[in-house]
Structure formats: C-alpha cells, structure tokens
PDB file of N, CA and C in Angstrom:
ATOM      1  N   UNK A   1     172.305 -43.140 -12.848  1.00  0.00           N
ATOM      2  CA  UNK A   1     171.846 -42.684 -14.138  1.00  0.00           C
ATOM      3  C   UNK A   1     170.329 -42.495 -14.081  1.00  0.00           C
ATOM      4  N   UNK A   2     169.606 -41.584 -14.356  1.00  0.00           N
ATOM      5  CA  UNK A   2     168.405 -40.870 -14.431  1.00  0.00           C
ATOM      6  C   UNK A   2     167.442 -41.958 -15.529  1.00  0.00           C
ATOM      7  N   UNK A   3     166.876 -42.310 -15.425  1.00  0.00           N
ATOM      8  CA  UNK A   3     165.649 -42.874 -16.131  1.00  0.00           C
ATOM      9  C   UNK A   3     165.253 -41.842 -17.238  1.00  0.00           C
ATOM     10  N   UNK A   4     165.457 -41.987 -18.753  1.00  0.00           N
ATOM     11  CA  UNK A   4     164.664 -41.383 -19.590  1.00  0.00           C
ATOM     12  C   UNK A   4     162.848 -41.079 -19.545  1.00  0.00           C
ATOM     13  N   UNK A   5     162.670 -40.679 -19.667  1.00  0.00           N
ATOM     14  CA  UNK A   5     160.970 -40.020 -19.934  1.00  0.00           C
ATOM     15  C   UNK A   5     160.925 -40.417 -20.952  1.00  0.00           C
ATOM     16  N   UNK A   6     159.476 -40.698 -21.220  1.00  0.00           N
ATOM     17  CA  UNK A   6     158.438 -41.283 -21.961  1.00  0.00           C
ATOM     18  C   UNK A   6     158.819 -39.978 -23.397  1.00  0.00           C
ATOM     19  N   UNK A   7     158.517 -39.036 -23.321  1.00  0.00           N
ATOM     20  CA  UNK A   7     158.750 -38.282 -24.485  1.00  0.00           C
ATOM     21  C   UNK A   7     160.238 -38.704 -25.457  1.00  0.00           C
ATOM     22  N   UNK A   8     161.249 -38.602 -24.512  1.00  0.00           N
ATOM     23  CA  UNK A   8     162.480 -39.127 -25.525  1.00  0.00           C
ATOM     24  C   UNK A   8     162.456 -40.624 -25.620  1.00  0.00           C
ATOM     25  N   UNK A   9     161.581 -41.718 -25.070  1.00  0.00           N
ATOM     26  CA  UNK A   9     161.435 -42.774 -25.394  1.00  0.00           C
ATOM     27  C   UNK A   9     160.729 -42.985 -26.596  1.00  0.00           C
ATOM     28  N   UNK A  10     159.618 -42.128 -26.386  1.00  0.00           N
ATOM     29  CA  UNK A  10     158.826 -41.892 -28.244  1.00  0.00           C
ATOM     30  C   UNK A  10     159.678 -41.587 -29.180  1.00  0.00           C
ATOM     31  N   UNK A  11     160.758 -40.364 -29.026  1.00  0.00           N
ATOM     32  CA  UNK A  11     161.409 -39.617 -29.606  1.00  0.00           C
ATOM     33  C   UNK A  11     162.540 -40.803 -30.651  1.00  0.00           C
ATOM     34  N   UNK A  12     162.714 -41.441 -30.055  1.00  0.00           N
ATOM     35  CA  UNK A  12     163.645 -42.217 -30.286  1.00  0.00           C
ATOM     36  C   UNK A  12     163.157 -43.729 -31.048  1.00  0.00           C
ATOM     37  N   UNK A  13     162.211 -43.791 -30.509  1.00  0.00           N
ATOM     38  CA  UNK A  13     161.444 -44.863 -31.027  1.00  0.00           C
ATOM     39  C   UNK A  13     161.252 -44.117 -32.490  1.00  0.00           C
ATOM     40  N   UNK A  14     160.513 -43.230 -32.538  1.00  0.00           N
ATOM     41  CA  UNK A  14     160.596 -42.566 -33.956  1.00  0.00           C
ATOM     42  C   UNK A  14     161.904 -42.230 -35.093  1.00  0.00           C
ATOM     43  N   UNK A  15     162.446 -41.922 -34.630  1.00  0.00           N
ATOM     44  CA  UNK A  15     163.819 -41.630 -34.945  1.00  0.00           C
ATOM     45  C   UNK A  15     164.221 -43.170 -35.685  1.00  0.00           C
ATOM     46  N   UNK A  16     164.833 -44.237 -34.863  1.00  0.00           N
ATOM     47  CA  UNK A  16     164.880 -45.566 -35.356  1.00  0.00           C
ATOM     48  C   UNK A  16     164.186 -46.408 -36.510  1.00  0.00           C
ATOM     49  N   UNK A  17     162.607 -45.765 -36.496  1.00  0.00           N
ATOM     50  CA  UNK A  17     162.123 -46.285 -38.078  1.00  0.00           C
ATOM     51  C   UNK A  17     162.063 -45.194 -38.784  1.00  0.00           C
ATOM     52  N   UNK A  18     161.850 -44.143 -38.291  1.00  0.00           N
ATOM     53  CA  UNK A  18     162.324 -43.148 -40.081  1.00  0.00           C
ATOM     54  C   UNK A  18     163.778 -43.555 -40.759  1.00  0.00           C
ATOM     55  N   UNK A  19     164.827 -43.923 -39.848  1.00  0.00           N
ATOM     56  CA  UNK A  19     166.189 -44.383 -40.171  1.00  0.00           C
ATOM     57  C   UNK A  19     166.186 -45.529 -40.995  1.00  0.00           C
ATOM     58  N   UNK A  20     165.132 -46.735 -40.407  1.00  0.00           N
ATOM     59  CA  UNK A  20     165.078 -47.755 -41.072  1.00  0.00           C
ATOM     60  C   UNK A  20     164.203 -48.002 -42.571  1.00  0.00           C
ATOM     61  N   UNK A  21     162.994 -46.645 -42.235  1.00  0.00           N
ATOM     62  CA  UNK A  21     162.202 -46.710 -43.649  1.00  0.00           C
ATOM     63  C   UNK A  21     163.476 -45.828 -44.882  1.00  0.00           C
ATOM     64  N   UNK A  22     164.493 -45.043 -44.259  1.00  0.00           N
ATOM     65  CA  UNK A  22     165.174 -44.329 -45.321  1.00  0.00           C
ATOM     66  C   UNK A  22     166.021 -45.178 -45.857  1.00  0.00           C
ATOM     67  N   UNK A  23     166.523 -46.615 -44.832  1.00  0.00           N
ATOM     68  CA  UNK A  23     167.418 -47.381 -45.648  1.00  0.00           C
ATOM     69  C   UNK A  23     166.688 -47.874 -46.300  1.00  0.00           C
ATOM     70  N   UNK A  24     165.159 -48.761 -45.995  1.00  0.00           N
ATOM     71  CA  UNK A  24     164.673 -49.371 -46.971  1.00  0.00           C
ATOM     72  C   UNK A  24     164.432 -48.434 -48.623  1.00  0.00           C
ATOM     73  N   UNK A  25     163.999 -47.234 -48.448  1.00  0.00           N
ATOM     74  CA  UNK A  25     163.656 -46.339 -49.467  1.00  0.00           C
ATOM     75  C   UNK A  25     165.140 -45.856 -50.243  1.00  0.00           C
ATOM     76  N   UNK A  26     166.201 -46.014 -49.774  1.00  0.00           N
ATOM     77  CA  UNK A  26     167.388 -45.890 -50.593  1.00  0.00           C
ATOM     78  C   UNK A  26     167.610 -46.285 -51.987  1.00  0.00           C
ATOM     79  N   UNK A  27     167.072 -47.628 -52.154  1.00  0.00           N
ATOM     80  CA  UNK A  27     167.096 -47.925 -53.156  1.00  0.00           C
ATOM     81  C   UNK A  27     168.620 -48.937 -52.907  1.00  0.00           C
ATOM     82  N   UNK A  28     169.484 -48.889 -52.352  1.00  0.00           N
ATOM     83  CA  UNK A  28     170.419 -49.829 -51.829  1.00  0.00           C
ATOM     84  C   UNK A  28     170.029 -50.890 -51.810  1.00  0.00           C
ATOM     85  N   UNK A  29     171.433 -51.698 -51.767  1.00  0.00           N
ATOM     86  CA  UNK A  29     171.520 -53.692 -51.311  1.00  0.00           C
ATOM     87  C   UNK A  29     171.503 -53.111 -50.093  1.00  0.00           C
ATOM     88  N   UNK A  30     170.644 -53.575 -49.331  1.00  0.00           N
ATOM     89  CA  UNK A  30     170.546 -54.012 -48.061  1.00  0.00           C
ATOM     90  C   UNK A  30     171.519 -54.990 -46.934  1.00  0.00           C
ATOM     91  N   UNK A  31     172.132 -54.856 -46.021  1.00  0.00           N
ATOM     92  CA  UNK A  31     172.968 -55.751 -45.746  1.00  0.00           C
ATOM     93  C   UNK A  31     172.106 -56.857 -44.907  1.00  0.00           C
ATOM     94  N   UNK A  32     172.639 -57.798 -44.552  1.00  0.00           N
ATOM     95  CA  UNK A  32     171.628 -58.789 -43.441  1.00  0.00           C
ATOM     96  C   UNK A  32     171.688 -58.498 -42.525  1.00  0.00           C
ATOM     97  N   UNK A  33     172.503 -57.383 -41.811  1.00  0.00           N
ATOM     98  CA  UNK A  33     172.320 -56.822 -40.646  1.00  0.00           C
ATOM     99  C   UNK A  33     171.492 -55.530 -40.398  1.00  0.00           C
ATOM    100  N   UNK A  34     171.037 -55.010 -41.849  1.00  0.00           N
ATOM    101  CA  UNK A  34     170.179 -54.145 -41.777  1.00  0.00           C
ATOM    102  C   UNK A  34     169.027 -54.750 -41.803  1.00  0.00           C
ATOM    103  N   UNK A  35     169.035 -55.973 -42.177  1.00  0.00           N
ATOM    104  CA  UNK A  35     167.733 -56.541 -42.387  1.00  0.00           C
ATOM    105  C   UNK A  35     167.063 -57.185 -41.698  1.00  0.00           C
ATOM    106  N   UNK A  36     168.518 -57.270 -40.643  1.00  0.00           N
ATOM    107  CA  UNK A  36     167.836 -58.568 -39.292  1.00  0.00           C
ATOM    108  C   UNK A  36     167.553 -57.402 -38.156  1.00  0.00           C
ATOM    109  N   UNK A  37     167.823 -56.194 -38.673  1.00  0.00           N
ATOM    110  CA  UNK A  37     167.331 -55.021 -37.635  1.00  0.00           C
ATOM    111  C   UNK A  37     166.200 -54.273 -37.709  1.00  0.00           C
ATOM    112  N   UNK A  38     165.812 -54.757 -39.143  1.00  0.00           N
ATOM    113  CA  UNK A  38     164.443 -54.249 -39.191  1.00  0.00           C
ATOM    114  C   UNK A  38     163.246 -55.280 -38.772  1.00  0.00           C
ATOM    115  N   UNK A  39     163.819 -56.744 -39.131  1.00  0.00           N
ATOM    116  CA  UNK A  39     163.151 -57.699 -38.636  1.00  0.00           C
ATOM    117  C   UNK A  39     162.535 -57.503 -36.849  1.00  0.00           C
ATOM    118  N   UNK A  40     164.557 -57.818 -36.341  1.00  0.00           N
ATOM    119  CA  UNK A  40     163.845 -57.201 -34.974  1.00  0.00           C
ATOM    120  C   UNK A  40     163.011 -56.194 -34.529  1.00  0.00           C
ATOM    121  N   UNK A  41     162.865 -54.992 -35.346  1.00  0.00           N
ATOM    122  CA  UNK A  41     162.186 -53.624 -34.469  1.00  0.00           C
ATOM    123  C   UNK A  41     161.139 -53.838 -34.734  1.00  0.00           C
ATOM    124  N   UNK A  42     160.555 -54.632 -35.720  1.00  0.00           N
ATOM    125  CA  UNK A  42     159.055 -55.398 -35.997  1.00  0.00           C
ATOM    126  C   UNK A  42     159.031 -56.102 -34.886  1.00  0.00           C
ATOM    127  N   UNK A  43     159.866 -57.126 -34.773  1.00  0.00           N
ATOM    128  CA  UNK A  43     159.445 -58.333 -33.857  1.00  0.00           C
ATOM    129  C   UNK A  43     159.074 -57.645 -32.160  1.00  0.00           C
ATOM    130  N   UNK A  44     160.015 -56.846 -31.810  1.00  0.00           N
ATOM    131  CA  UNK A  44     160.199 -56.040 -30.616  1.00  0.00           C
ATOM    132  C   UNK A  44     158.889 -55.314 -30.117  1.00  0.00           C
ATOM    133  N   UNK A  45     158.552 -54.470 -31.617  1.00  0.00           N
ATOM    134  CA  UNK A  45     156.958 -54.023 -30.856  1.00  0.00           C
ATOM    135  C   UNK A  45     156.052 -54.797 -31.469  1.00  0.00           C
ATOM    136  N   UNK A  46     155.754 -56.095 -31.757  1.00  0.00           N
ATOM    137  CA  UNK A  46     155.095 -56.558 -31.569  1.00  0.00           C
ATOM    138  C   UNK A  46     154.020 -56.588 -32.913  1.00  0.00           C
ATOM    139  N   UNK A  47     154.910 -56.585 -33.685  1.00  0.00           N
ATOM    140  CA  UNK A  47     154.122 -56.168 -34.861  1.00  0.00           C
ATOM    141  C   UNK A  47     153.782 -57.057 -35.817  1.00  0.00           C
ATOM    142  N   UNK A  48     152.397 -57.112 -36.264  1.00  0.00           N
ATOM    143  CA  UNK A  48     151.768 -58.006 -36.356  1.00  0.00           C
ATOM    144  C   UNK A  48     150.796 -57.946 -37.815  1.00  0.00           C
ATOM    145  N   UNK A  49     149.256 -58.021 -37.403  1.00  0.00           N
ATOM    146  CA  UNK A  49     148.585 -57.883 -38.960  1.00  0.00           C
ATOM    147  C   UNK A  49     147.451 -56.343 -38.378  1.00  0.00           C
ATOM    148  N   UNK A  50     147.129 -55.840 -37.304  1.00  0.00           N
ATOM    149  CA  UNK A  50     146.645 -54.612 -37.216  1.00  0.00           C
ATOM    150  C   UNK A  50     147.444 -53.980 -36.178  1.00  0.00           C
ATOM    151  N   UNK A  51     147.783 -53.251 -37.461  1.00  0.00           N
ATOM    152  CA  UNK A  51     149.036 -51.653 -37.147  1.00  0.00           C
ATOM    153  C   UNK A  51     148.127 -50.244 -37.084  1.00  0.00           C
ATOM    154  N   UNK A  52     148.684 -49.532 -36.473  1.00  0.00           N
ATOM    155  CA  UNK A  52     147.816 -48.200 -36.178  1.00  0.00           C
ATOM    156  C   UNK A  52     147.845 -47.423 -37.721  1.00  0.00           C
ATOM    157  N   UNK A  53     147.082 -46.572 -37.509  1.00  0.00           N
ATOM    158  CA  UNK A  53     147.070 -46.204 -39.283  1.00  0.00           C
ATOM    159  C   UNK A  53     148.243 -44.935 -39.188  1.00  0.00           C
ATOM    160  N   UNK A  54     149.015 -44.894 -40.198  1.00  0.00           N
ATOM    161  CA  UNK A  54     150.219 -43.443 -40.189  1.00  0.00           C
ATOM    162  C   UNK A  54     150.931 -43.355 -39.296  1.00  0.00           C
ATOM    163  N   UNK A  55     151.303 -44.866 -39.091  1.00  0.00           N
ATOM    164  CA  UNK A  55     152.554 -44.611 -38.195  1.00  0.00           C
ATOM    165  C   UNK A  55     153.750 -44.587 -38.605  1.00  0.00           C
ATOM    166  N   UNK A  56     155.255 -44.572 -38.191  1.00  0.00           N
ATOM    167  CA  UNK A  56     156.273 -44.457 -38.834  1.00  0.00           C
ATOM    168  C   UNK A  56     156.372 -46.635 -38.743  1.00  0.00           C
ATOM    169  N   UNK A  57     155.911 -46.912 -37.752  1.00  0.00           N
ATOM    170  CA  UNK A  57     155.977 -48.785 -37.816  1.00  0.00           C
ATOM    171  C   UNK A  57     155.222 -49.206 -38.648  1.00  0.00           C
ATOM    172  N   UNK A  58     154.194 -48.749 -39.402  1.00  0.00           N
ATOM    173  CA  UNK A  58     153.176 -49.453 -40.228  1.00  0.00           C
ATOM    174  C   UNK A  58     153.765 -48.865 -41.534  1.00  0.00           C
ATOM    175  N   UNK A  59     154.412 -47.638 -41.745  1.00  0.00           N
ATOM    176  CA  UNK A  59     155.304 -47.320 -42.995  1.00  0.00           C
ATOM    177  C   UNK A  59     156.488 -48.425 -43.230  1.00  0.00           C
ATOM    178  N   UNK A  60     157.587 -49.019 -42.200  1.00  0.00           N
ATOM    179  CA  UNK A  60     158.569 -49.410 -42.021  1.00  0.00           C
ATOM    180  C   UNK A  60     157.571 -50.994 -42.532  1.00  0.00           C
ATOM    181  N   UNK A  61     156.773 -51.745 -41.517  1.00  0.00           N
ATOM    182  CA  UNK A  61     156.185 -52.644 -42.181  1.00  0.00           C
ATOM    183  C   UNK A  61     155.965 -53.180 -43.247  1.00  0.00           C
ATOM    184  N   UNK A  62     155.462 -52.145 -43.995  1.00  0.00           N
ATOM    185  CA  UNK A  62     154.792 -52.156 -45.410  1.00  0.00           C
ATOM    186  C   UNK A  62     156.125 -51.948 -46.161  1.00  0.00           C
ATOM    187  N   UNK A  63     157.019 -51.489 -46.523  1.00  0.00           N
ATOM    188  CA  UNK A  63     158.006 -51.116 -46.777  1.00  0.00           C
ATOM    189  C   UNK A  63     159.135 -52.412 -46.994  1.00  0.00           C
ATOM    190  N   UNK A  64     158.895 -52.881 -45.811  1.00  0.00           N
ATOM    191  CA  UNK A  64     159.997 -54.620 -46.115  1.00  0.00           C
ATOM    192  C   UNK A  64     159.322 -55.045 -46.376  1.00  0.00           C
ATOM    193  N   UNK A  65     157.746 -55.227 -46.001  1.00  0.00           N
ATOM    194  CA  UNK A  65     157.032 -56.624 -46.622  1.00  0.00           C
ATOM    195  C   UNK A  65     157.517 -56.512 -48.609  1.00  0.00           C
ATOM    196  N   UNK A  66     157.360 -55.153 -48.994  1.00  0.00           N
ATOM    197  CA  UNK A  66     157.240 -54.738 -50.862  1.00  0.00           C
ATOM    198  C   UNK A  66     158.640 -55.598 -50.630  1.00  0.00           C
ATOM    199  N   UNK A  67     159.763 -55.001 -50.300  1.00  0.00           N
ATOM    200  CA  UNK A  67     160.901 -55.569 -50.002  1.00  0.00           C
ATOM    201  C   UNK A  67     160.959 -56.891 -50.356  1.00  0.00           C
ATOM    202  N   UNK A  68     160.588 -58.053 -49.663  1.00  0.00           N
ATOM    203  CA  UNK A  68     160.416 -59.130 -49.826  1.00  0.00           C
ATOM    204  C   UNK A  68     159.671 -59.630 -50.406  1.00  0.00           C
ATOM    205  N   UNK A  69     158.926 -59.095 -50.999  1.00  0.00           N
ATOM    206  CA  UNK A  69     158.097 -59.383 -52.323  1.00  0.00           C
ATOM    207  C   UNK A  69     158.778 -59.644 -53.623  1.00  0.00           C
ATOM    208  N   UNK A  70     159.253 -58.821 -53.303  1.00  0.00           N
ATOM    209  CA  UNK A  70     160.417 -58.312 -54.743  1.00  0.00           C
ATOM    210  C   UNK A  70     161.418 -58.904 -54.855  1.00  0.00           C
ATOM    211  N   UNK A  71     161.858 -59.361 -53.758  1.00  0.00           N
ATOM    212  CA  UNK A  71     162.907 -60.544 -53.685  1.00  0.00           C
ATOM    213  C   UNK A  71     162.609 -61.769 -54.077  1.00  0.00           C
ATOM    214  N   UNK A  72     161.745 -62.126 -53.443  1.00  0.00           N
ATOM    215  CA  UNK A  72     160.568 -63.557 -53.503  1.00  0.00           C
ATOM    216  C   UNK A  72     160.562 -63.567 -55.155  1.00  0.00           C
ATOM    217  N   UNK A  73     159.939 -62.682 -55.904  1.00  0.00           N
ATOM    218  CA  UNK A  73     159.830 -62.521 -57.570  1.00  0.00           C
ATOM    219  C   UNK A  73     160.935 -62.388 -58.175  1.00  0.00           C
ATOM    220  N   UNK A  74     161.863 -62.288 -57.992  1.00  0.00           N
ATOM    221  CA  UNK A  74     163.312 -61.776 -58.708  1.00  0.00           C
ATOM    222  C   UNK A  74     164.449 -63.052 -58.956  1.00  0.00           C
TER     223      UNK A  74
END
C-alpha cells in the first residue's frame, strides 16, 4: 500500500474538523461519542492555549469550549 502525501494528509485533516465544527454548529444533542471525538482531534494535535489564527482547529476549539460553557450554565 502506497504511503499518502502530505497534501491529502492536510486534505483530510481539514475535512475532519469542518465535519466536526458542522456537528458542533447543528444545533443538535450531541452524542458522547461525538464528543469524545472532538475531544480527541484536540487532544491528537496537540491543542492547547496558542492556536494558529483561522484555522479550521482553532474554529472547532472555540466552538466546544462555547459548547461547554453552556452546559456548565444550564
């Protein structure tokens, strides 16, 4: 099996949090497996308190943190 390239490794990497910022932005109950998957793709790259500016990970970030805000208050 051929080793993917760096371009469809981005590609895909991208792909995975626009998916995950659209579930968060649904407006849906969230399941805990959507939630422990967004946890991980944070935890995975490494994501932390300085995120690059306009990324699709610093959208997805910001996005569960409101998330859990709102939970936390509710």
């Amino acid at each position: 099996m051929a080793k993917a390239n760096m371009d469809l490794m981005h590609t895909l990497h991208r792909k995975q949090a626009d998916y995950l910022i659209e579930a968060l932005e649904s407006g849906e109950e969230l399941s805990s497996g959507t939630l422990a998957a967004i946890n991980a793709f944070l935890k995975n790259n490494e994501i932390q308190v300085d995120i690059i500016e306009n990324s699709p990970t610093q959208d997805l970030t910001h996005k569960f943190m409101k998330l859990v805000q709102e939970r936390r208050e509710a």
